[in-house]
Protein backbone atom coordinates (compact mmCIF):
# COMPACT_ATOMS: atom_id res chain seq x y z
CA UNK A 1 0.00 0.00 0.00
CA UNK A 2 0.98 3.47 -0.77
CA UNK A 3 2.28 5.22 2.85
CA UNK A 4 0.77 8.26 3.59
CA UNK A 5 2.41 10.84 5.51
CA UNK A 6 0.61 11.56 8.80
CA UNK A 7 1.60 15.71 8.90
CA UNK A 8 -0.39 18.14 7.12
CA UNK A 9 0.92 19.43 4.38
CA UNK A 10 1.81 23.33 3.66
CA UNK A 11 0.32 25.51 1.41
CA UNK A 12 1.29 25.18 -1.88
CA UNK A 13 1.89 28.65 -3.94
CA UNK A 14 2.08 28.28 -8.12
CA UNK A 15 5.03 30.26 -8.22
CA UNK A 16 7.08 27.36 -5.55
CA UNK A 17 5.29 24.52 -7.63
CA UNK A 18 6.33 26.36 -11.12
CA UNK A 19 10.24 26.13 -9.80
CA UNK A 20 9.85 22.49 -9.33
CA UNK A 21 8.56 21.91 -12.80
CA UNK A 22 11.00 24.10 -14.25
CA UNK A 23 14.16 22.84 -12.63
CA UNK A 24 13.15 19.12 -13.69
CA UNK A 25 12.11 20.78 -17.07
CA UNK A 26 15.82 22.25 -17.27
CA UNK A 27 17.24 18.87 -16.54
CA UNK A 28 15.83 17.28 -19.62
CA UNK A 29 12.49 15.19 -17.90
CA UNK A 30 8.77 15.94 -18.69
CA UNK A 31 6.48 17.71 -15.76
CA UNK A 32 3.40 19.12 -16.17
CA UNK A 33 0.62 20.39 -13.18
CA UNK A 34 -1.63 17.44 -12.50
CA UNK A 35 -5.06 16.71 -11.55
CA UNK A 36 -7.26 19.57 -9.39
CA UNK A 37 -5.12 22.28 -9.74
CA UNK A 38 -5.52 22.28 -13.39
CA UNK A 39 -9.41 21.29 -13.08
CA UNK A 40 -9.29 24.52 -11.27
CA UNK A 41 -7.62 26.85 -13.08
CA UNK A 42 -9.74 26.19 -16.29
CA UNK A 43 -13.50 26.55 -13.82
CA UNK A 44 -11.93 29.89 -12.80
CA UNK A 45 -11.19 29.01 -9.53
CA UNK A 46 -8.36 29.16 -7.12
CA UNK A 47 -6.22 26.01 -6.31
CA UNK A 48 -5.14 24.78 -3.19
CA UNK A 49 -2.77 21.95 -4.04
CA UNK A 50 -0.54 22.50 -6.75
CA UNK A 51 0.82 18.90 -8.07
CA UNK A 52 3.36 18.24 -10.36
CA UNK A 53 3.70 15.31 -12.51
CA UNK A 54 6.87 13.76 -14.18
CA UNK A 55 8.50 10.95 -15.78
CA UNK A 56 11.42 11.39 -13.72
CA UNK A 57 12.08 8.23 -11.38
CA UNK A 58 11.52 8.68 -7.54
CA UNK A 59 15.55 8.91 -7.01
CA UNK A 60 16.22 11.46 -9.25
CA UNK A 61 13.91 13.93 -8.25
CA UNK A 62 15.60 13.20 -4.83
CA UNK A 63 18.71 14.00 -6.02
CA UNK A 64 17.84 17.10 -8.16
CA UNK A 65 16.14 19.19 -5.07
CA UNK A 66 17.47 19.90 -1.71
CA UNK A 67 14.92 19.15 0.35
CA UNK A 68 12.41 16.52 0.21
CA UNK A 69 11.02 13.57 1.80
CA UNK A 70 9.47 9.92 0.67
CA UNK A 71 6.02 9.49 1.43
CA UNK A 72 5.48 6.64 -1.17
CA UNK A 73 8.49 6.61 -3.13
CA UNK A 74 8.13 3.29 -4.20
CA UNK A 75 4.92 4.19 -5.75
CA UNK A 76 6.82 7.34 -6.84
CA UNK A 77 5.51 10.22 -4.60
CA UNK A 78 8.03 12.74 -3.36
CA UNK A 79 7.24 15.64 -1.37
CA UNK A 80 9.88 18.58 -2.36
CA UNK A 81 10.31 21.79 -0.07
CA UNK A 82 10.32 24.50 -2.39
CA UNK A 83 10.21 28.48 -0.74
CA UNK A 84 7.70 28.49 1.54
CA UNK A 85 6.02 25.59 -0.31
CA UNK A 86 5.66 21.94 0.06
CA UNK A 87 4.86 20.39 -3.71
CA UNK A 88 3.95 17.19 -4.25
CA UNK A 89 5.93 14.96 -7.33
CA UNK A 90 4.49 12.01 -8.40
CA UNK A 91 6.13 10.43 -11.60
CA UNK A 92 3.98 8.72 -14.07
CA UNK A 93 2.57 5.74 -13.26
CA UNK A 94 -0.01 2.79 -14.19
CA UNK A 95 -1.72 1.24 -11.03
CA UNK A 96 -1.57 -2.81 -10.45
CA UNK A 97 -4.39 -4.59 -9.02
CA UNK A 98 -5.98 -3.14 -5.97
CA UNK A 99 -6.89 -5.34 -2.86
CA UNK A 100 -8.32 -3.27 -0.44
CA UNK A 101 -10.84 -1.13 -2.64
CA UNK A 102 -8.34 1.47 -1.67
CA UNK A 103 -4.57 1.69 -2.92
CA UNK A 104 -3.04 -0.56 -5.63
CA UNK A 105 -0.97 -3.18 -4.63
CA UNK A 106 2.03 -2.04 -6.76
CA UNK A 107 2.41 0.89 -9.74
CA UNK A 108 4.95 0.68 -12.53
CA UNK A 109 6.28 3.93 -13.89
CA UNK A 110 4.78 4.59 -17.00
CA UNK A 111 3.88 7.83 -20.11
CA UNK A 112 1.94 11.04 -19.29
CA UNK A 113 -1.33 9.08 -20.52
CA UNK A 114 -1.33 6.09 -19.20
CA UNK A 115 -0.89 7.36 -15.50
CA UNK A 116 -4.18 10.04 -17.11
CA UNK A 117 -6.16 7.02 -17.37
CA UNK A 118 -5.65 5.33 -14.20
CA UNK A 119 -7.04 8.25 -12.59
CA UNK A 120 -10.56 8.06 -11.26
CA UNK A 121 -12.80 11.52 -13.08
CA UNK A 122 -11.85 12.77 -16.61
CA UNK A 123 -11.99 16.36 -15.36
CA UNK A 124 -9.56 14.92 -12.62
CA UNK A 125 -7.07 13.47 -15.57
CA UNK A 126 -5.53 16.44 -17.03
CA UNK A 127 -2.71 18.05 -17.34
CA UNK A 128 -1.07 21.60 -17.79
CA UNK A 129 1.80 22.28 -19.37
CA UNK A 130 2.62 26.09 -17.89
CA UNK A 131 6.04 26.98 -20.32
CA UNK A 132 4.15 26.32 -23.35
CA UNK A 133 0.66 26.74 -21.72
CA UNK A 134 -1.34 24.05 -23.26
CA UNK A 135 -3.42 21.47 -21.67
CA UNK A 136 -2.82 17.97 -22.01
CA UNK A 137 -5.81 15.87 -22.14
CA UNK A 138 -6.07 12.27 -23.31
CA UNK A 139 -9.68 11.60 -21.23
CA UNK A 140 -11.72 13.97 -22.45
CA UNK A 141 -11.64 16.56 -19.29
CA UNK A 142 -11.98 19.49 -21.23
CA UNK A 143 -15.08 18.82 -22.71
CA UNK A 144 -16.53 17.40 -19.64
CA UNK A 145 -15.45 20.46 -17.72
CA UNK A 146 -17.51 22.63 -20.65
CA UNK A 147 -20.49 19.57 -20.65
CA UNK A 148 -20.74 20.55 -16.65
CA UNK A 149 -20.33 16.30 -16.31
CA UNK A 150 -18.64 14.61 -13.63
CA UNK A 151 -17.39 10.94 -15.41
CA UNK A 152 -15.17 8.20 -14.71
CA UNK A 153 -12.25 7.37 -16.73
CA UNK A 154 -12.77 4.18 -19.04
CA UNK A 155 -15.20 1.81 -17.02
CA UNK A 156 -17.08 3.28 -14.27
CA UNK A 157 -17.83 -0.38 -12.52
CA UNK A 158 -13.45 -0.74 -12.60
CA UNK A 159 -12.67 2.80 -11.25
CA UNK A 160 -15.05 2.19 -8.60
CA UNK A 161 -14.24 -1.08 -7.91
CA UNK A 162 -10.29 0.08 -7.55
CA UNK A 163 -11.06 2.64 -4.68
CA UNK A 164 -14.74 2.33 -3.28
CA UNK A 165 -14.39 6.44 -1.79
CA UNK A 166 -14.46 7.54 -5.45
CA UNK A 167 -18.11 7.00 -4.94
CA UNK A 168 -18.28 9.39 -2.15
CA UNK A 169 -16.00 11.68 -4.24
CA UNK A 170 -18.38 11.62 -7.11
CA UNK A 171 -20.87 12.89 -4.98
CA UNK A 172 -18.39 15.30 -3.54
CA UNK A 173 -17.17 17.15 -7.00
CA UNK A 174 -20.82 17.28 -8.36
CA UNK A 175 -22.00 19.00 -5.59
CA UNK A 176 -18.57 21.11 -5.23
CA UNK A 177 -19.30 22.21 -9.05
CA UNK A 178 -22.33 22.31 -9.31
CA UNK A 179 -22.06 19.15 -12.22
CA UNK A 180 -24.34 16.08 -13.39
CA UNK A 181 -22.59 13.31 -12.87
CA UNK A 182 -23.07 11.28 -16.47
CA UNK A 183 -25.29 8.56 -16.62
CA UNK A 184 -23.18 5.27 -16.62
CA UNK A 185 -21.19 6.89 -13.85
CA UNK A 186 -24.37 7.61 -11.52
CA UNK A 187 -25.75 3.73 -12.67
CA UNK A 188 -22.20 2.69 -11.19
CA UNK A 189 -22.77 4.22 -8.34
CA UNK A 190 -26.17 2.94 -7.65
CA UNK A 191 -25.39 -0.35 -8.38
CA UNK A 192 -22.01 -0.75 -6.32
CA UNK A 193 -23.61 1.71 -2.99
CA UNK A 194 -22.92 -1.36 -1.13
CA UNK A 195 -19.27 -1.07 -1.82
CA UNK A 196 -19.30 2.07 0.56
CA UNK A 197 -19.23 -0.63 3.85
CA UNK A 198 -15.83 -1.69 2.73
CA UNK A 199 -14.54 2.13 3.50
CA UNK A 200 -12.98 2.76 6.84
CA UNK A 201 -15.49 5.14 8.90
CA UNK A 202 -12.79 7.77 8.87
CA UNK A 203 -12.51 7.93 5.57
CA UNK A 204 -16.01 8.37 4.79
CA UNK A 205 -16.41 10.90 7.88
CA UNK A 206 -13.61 13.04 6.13
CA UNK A 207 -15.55 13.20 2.87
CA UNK A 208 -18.70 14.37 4.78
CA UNK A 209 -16.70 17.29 6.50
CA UNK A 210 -15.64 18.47 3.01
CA UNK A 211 -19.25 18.17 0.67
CA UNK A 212 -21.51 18.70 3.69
CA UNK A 213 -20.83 22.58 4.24
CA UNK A 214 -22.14 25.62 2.26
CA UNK A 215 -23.05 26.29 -0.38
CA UNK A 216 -23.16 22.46 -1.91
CA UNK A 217 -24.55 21.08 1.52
CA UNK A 218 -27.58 20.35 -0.12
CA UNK A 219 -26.49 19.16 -3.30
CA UNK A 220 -24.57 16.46 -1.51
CA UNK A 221 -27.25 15.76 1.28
CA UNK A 222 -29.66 14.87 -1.78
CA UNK A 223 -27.24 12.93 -4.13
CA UNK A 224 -25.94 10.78 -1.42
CA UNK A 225 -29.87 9.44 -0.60
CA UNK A 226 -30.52 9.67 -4.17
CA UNK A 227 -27.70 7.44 -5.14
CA UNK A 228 -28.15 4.83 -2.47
CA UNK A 229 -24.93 5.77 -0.90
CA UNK A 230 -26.73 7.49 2.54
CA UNK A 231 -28.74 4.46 3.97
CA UNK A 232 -25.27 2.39 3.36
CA UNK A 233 -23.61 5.11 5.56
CA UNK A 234 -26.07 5.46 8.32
CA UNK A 235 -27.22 1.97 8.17
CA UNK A 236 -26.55 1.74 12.18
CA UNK A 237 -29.12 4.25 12.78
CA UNK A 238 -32.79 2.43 13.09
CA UNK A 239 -35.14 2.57 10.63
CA UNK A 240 -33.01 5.14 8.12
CA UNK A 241 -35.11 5.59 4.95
CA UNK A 242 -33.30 4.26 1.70
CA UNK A 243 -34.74 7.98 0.00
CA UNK A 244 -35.00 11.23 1.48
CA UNK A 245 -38.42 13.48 1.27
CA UNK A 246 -36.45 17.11 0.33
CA UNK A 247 -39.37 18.37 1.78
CA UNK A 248 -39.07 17.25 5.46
CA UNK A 249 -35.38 16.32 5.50
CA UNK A 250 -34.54 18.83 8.92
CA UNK A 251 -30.98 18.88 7.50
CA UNK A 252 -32.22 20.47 4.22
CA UNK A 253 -34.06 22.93 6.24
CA UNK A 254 -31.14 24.29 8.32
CA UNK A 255 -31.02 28.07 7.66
CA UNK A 256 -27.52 28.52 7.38
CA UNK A 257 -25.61 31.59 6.26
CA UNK A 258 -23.20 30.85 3.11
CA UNK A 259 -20.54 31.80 5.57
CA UNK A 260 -21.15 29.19 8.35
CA UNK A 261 -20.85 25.43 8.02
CA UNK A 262 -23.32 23.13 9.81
CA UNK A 263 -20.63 20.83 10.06
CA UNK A 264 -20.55 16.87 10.43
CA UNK A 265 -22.26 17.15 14.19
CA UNK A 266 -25.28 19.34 13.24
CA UNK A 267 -25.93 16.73 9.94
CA UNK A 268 -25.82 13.95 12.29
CA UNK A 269 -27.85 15.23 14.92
CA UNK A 270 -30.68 16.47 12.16
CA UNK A 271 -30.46 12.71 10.84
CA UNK A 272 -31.09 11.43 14.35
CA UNK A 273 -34.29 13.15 14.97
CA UNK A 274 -35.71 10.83 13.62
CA UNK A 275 -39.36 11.69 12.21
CA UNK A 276 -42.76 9.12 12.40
CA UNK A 277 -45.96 9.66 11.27
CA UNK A 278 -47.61 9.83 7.05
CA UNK A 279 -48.06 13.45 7.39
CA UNK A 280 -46.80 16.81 9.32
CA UNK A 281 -50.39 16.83 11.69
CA UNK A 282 -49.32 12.98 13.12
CA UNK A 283 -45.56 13.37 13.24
CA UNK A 284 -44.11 12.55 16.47
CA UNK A 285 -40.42 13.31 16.59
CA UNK A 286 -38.71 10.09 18.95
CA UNK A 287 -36.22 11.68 20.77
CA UNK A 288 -35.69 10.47 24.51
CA UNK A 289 -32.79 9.93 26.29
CA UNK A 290 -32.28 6.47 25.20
CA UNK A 291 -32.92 7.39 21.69
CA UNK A 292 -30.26 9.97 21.82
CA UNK A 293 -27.96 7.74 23.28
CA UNK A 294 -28.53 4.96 21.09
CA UNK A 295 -28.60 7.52 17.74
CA UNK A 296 -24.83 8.71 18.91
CA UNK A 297 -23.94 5.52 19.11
CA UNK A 298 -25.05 4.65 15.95
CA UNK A 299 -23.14 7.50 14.05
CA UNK A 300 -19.78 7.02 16.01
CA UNK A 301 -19.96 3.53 14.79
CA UNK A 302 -20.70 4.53 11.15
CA UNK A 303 -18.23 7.39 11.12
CA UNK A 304 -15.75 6.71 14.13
CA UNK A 305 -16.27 10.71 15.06
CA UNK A 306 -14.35 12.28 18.05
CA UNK A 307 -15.64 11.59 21.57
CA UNK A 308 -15.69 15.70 21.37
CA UNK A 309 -17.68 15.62 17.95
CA UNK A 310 -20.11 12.46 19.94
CA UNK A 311 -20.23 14.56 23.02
CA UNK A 312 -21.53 18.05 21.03
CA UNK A 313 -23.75 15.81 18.59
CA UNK A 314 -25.61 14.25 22.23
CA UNK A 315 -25.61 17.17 24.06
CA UNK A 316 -27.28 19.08 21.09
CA UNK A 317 -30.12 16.48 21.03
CA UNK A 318 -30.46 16.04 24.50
CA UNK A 319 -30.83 19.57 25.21
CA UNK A 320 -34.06 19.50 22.82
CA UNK A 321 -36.00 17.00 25.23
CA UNK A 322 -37.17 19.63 27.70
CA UNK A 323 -38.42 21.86 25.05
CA UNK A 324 -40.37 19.17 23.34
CA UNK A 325 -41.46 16.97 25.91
CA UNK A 326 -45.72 17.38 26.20
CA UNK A 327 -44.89 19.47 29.30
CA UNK A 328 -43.88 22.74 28.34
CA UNK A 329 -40.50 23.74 29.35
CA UNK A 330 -39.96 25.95 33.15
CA UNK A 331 -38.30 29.15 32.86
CA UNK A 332 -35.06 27.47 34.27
CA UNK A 333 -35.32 24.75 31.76
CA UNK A 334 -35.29 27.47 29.22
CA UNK A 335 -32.37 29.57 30.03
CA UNK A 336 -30.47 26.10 30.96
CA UNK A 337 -30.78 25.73 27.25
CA UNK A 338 -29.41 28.92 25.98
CA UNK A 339 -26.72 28.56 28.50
CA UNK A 340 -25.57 25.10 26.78
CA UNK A 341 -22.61 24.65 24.47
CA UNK A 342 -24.66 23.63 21.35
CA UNK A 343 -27.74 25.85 21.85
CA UNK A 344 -26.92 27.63 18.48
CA UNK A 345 -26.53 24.63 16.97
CA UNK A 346 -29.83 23.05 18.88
CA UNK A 347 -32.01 26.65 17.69
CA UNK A 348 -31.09 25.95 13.88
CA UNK A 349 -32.60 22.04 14.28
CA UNK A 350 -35.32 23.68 15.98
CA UNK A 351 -36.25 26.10 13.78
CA UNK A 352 -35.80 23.32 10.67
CA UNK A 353 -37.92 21.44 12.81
CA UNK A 354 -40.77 23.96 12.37
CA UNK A 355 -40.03 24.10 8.77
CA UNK A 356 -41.03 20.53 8.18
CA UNK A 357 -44.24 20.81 10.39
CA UNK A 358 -43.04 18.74 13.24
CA UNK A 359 -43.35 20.69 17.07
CA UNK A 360 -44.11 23.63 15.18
CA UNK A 361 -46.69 25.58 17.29
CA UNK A 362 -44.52 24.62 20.44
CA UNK A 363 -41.51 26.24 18.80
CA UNK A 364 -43.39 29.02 17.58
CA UNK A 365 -44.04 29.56 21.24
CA UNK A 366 -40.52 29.15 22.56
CA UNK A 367 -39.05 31.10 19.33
CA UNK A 368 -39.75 34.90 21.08
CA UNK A 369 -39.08 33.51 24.57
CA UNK A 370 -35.60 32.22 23.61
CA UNK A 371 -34.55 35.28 22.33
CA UNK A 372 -35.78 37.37 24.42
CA UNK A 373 -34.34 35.44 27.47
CA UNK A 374 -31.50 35.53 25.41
CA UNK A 375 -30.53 39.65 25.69
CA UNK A 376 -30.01 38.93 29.79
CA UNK A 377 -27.95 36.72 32.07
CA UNK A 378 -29.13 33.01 31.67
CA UNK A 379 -25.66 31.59 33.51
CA UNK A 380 -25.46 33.46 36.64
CA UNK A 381 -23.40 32.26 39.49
CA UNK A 382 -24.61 29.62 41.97
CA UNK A 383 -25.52 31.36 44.78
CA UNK A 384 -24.36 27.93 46.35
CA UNK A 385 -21.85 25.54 45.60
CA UNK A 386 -21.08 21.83 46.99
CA UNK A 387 -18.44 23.13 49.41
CA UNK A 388 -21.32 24.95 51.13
CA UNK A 389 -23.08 22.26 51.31
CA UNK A 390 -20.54 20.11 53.30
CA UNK A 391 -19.53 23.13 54.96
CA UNK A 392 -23.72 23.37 56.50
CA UNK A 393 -23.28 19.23 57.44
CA UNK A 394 -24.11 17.62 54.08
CA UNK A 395 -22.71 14.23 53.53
CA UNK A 396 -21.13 14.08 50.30
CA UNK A 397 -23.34 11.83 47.69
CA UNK A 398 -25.94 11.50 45.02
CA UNK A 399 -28.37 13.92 46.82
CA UNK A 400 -25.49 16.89 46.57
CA UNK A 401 -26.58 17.16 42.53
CA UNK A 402 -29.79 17.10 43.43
CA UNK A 403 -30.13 19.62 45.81
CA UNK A 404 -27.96 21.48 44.29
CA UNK A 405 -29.94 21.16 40.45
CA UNK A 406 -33.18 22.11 42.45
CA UNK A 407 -31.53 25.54 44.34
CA UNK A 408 -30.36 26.92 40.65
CA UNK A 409 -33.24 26.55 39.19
CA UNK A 410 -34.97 28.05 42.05
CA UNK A 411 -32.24 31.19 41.48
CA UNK A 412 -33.22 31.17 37.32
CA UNK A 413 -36.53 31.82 38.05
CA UNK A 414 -36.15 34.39 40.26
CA UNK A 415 -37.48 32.33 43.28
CA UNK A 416 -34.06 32.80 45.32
CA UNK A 417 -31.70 36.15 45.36
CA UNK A 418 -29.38 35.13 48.08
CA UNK A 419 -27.46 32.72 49.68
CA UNK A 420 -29.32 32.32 52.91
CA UNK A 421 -32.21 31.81 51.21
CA UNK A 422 -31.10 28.99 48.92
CA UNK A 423 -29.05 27.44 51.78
CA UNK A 424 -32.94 27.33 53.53
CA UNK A 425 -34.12 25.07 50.33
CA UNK A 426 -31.18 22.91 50.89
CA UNK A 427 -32.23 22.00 54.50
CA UNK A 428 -36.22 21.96 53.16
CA UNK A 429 -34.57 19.59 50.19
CA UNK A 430 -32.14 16.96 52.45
CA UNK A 431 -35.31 16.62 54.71
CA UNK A 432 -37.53 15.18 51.81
């Protein structure tokens, strides 16, 4: 397998990448820009990554630049330090047979197009050549790129079948772009959805953090359930639908500004409240505490998130059970809310919620109250703490976060205003 090196990489600036090419230009090898960067630069867009190809071996390219380091040099991946850059130069290659449905088992170095058509999209195969400032394209990129097409290069079924997260990255570039992806590569897709279990959770989690923020959120969130891909992903989560409804998907409904992304925790947490009913007068949305553990437990399974990322996904659901439950929420319940990590996060899936019909004349209640409740102080200090407690005779045990729950909510709504008085509900408290 091809090693991957475990450090981000720097920026890459044209003008470092362009000294690479041209010093192994100079000393008589071929090197163009490769792949996205020139995918880029054609759309009008800026590129992150700029990659050079060559059909200089691994060891020379070692030897012709000062500073660089193997991350795959068998499969002919260098890494070269150029100014403040770090450019990445692959030489030419044609990919054996791959194992895994991820890397190929071994490469032999190879021409310009063969290595073109062992890559996975034809507007991913092309090439720039910057001295003479042509483009090199032997996969028909350039007309894709016009056509607005996202294809695979020779046989869909094979590209897929070499690396199952091209299917994800379909998804990925058509939502990125804005593209269709071409009919035998979306019947691909369908077909091998499937393949998608044989990904490592990481893997696929990465891909979500990169198509599932604005603007192509939405895109993404509809060709992954259209394509099948979706209920292979979440398949841990009970009863996940093999097709979304657009129209009372709570994910599709977040309000979010172009400039803020709802990240991988606010998509999960909209998938996990979960929705029952035929239509928006009988939904019931099942959320409980055992439902949100078992939902988080679900989606760190299918995507191996953070214990952070699980904690913020739970505590965002959770913190949506008082609200909802048939008992409207106390004033303390409300501001304990706002005062919460996630409650931004927890307000967007509540106002989606509305969107689709589901809670929405209880959230059209709390809407003005939030916000108002908002302008003031909703985390104010205890006016006691646990040391006062033991301090007053208190024996140290489950009854301490009790009392001590019941006093603060007592001092949100305005029942308490000092200490004395809140120490007098601990004694009325230990006595029950």
């Amino acid at each position: 397998m091809i090693p991957t090196d475990p450090r981000p990489r720097l920026p890459c600036k044209p003008e470092d990448a362009l000294a690479v090419l041209k010093r192994l230009r100079d000393s008589g090898f071929i090197a163009y820009f490769a792949g996205g960067c020139v995918r880029d630069s054609l759309l009008g867009l800026e590129a992150k990554d700029w990659d050079v190809a060559t059909d200089a071996p691994p060891n020379r390219v070692r030897e012709l630049f000062i500073s660089t380091q193997a991350v795959g040099a068998a499969f002919g991946v260098i890494l070269v330090r150029s100014g403040k850059s770090v450019v990445e130069v692959a030489t030419f290659r044609a990919d054996g047979v791959y194992e895994d449905g991820r890397r190929p088992g071994s490469v032999r170095f190879t021409s310009a197009e063969e290595d073109a058509r062992r890559r996975d999209f034809t507007i991913n195969g092309l090439f720039l050549d910057p001295i003479e400032n042509r483009v090199i394209d032997y996969v028909g990129g350039r007309e894709d790129l016009a056509a607005r097409k996202v294809r695979a290069i020779g046989s869909p079924a094979e590209r897929f079948g070499e690396d199952h997260l091209r299917l994800l990255r379909a998804v990925r570039f058509a939502a990125r772009f804005g593209f269709e992806i071409e009919p035998f590569t979306t019947e691909a897709i369908r077909s091998l959805a499937p393949r998608v279990k044989g990904i490592s959770p990481e893997r696929i989690a990465d891909e979500l953090r990169l198509m599932l923020t604005p603007p192509t959120r939405g895109a993404a969130w509809t060709l992954l359930w259209d394509l099948g891909l979706a209920a292979e992903i979440f398949r841990f989560l009970p009863k996940v639908p093999r097709q979304i409804d657009s129209s009372r998907s709570i994910f599709l409904n977040l309000a979010i500004g172009e400039s803020i992304s709802p990240g991988l925790c606010l998509a999960g947490a909209a998938l996990c409240v979960r929705i029952q009913g035929e239509s928006p007068a009988d939904a019931l949305m099942l959320l409980a505490k055992t439902e949100v553990s078992r939902s988080v437990r679900a989606m760190r399974q299918a995507l191996r998130i953070s214990n952070e990322e699980s904690d913020e996904m739970a505590e965002t659901l959770a913190s949506l059970v008082p609200l909802l439950q048939s008992t409207p929420p106390s004033l303390a319940q409300k501001k304990r809310f706002l005062a919460g990590r996630t409650s931004r996060s927890a307000r967007l899936l509540l106002d989606a919620m509305a969107r689709v019909d589901l809670h929405r004349a209880r959230i059209d209640q709390l809407r003005p109250d939030l916000t108002e409740l908002n302008k003031g102080d909703v985390t104010p200090v205890p006016l006691v703490n646990g040391d006062d407690l033991t301090s007053a005779g208190f024996r140290p045990g489950p009854e301490y976060k009790r009392i001590l729950d019941a006093i603060y909510d007592a001092q949100l709504e305005g029942r308490l205003i000092t200490k004395d008085e809140a120490m007098k509900l601990a004694a009325q408290l230990k006595a029950m």
